[in-house]
C-alpha atoms as a PDB file:
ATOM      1  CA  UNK A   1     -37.577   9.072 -49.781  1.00  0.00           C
ATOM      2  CA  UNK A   2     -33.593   8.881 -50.080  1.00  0.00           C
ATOM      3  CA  UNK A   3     -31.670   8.337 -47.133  1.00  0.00           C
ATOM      4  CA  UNK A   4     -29.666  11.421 -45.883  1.00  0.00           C
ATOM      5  CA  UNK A   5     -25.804  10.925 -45.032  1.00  0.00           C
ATOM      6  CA  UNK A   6     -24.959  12.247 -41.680  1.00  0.00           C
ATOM      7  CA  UNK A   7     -22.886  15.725 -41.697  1.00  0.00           C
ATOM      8  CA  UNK A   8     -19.943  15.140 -42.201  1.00  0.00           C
ATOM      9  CA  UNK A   9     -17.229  16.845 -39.725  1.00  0.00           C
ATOM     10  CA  UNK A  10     -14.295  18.863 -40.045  1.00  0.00           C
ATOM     11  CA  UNK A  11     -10.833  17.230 -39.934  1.00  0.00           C
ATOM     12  CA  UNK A  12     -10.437  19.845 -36.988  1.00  0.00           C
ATOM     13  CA  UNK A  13     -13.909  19.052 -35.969  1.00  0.00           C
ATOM     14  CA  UNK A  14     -12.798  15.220 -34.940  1.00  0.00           C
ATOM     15  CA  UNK A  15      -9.253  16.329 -33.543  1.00  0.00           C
ATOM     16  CA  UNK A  16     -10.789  18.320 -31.160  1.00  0.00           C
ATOM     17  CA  UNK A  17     -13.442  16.010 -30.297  1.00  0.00           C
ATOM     18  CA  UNK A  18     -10.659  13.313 -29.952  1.00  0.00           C
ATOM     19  CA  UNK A  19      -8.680  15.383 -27.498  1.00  0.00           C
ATOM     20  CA  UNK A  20     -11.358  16.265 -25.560  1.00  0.00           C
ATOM     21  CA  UNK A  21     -12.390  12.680 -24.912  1.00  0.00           C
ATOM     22  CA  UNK A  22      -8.515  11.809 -24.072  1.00  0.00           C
ATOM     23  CA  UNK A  23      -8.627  14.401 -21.638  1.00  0.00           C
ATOM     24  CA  UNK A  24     -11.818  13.312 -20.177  1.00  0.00           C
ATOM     25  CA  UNK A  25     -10.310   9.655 -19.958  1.00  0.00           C
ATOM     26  CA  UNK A  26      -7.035  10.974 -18.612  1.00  0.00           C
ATOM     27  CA  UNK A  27      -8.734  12.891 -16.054  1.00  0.00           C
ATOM     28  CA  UNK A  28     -10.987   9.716 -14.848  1.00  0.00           C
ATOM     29  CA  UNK A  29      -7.746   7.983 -15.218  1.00  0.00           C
ATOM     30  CA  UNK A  30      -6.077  10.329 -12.486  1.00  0.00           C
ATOM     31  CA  UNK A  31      -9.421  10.176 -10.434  1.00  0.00           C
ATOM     32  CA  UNK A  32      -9.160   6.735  -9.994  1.00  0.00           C
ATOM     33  CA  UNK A  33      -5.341   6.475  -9.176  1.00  0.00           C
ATOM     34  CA  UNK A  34      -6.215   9.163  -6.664  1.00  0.00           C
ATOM     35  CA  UNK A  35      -8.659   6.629  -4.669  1.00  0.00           C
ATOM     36  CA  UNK A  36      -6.703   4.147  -4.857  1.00  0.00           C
ATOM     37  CA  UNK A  37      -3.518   5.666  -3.625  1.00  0.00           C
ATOM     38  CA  UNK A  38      -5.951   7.130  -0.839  1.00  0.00           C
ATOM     39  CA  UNK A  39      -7.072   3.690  -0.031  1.00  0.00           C
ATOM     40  CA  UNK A  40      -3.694   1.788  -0.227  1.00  0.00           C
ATOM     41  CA  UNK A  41      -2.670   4.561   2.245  1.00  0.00           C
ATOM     42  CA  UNK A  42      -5.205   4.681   4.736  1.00  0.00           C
ATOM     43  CA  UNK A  43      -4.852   0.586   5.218  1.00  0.00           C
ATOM     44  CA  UNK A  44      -1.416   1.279   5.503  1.00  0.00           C
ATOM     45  CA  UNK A  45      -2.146   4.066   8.252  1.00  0.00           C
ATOM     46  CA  UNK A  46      -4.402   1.185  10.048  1.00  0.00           C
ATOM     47  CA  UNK A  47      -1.631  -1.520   9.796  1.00  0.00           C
ATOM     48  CA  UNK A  48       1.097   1.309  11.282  1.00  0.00           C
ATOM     49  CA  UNK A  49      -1.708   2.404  13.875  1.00  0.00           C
ATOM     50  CA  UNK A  50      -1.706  -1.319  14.778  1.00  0.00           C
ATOM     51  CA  UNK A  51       1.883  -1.274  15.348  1.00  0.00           C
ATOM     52  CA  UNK A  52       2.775   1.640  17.177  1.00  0.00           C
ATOM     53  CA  UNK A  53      -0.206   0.176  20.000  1.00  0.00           C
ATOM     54  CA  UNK A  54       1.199  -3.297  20.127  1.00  0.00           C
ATOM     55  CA  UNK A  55       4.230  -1.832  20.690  1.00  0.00           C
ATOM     56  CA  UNK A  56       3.300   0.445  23.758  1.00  0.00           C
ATOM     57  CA  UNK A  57       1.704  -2.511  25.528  1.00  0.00           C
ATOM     58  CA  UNK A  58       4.522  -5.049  24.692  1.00  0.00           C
ATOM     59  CA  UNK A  59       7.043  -2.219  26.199  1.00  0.00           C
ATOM     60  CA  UNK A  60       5.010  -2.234  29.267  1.00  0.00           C
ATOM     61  CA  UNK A  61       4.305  -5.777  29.581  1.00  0.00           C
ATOM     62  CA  UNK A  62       7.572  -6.683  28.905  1.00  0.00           C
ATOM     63  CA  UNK A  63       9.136  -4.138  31.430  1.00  0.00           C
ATOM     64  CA  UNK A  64       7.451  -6.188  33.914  1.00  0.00           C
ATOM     65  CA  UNK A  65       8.175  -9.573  32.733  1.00  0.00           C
ATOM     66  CA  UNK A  66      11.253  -9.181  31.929  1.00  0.00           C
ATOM     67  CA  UNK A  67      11.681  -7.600  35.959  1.00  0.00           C
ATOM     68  CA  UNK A  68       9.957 -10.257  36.905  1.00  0.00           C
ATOM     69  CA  UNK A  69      12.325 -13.130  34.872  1.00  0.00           C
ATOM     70  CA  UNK A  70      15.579 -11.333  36.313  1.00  0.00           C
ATOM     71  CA  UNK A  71      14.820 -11.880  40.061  1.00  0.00           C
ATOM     72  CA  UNK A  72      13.508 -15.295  39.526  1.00  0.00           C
ATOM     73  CA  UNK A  73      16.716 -15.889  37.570  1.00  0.00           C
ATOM     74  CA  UNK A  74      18.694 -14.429  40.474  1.00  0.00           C
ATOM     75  CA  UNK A  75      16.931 -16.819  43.173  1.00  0.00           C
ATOM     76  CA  UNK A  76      17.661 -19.683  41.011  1.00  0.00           C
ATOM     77  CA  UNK A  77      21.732 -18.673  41.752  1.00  0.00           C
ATOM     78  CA  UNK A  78      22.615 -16.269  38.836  1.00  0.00           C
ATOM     79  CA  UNK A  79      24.165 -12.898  39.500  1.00  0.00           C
ATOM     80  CA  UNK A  80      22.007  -9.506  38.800  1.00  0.00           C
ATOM     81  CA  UNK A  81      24.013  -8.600  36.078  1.00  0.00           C
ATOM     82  CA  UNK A  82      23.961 -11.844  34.327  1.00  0.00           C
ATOM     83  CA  UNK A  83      20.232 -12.614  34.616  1.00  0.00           C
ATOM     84  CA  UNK A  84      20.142  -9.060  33.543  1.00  0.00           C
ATOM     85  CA  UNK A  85      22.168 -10.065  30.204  1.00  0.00           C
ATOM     86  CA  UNK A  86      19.925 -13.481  29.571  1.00  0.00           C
ATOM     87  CA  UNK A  87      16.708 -11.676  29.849  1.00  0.00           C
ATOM     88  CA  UNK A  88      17.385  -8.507  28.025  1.00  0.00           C
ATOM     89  CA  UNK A  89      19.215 -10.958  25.093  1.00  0.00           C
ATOM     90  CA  UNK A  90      16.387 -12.891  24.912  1.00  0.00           C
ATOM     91  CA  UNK A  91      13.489  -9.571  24.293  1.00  0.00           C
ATOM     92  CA  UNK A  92      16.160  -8.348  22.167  1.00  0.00           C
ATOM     93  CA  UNK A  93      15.561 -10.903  20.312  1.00  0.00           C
ATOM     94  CA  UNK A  94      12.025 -11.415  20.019  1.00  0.00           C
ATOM     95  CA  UNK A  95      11.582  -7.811  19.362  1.00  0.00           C
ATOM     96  CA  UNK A  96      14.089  -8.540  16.244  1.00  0.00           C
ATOM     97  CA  UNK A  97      11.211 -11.049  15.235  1.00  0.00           C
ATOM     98  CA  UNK A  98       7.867  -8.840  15.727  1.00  0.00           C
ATOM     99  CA  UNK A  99       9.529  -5.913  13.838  1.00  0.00           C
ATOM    100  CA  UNK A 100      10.706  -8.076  10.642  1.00  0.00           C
ATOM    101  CA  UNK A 101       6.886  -9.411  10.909  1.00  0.00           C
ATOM    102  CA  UNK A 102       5.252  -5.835  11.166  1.00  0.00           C
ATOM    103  CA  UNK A 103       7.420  -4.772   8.082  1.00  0.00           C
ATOM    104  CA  UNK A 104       6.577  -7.540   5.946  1.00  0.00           C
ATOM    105  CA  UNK A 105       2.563  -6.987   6.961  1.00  0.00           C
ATOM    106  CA  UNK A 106       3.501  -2.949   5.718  1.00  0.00           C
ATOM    107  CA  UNK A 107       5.067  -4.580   2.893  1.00  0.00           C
ATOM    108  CA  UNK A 108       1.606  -6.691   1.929  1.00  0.00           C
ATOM    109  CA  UNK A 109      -0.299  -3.462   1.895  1.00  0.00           C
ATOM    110  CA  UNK A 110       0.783  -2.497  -1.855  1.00  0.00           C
ATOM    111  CA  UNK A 111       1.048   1.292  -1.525  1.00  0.00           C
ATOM    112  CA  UNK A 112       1.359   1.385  -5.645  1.00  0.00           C
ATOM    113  CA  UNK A 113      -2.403   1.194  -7.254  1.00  0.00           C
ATOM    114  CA  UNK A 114      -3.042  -1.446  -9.202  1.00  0.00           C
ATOM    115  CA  UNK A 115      -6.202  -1.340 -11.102  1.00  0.00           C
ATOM    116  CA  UNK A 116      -4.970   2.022 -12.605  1.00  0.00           C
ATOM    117  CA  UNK A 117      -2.338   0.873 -14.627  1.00  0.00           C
ATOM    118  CA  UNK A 118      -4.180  -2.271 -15.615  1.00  0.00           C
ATOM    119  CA  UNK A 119      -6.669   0.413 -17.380  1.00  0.00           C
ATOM    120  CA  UNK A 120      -4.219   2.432 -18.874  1.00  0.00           C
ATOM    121  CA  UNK A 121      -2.914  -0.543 -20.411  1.00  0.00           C
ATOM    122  CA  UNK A 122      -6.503  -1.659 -21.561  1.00  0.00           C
ATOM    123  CA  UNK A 123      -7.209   2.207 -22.991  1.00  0.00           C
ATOM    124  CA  UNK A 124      -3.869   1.949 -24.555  1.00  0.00           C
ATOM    125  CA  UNK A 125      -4.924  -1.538 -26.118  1.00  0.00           C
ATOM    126  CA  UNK A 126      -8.080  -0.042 -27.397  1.00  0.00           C
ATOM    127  CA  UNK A 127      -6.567   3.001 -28.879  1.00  0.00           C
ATOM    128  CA  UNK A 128      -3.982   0.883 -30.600  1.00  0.00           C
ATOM    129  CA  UNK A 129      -6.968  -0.802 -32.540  1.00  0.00           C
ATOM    130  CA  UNK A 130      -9.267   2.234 -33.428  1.00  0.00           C
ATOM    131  CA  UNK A 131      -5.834   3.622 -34.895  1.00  0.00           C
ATOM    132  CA  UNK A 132      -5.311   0.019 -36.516  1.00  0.00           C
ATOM    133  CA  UNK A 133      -8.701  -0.132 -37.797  1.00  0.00           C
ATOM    134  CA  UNK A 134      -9.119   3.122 -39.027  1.00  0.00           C
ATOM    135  CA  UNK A 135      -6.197   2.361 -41.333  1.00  0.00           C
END
């Protein structure tokens, strides 16, 4: 018995084929940039989430501390106004200090996907080579 050669396809044949399966890849592509944007969002919706509470709580805490620091400051001889000044200078600035810190946490969270492009690289890579072998 001989052996048979496989059909051979159209020219057309295997440039549709070829398109198809690059629009199959592109389309998994886009899939998976779509989770991972999701993702990257949502744990930036948790880290926000966890801002906007601390930041209700410190306001109230610190309404009272700070009321509380301004009359000890004025039994220990300062004026209103001036224990007033030293108190709300000082929240001022450790408010500047949690708010840098919350935006560099946001920061951390990537928002950009990442695994996404490092596989369009890696199809691009492999596509270079079929082309480079098939020459």
């Amino acid at each position: 018995m001989s052996e048979q050669e496989p059909p051979r396809r159209s020219a057309a044949a295997l440039l549709v084929q070829a398109f198809d399966q690059a629009r199959g890849l592109l389309r998994r592509e886009l899939d998976l940039a779509r989770a991972e944007a999701d993702r990257s969002l949502r744990s930036a919706g948790a880290a926000l989430g966890l801002l906007a509470v601390a930041l209700l709580l410190a306001i109230t805490a610190l309404d009272v501390l700070a009321e509380a620091a301004v009359l000890a400051l004025e039994r220990s001889g300062l004026t209103p106004g001036w224990a007033a000044v030293l108190v709300g200078g000082a929240l001022a600035l450790v408010a500047l200090v949690v708010a840098w810190r919350g935006l560099r946490d946001l920061d951390r969270a990537r928002l950009a996907p990442e695994r996404v492009g490092e596989s369009l690289r890696e199809d691009a890579r492999r596509v270079k080579e079929a082309a480079d072998a098939g020459h």
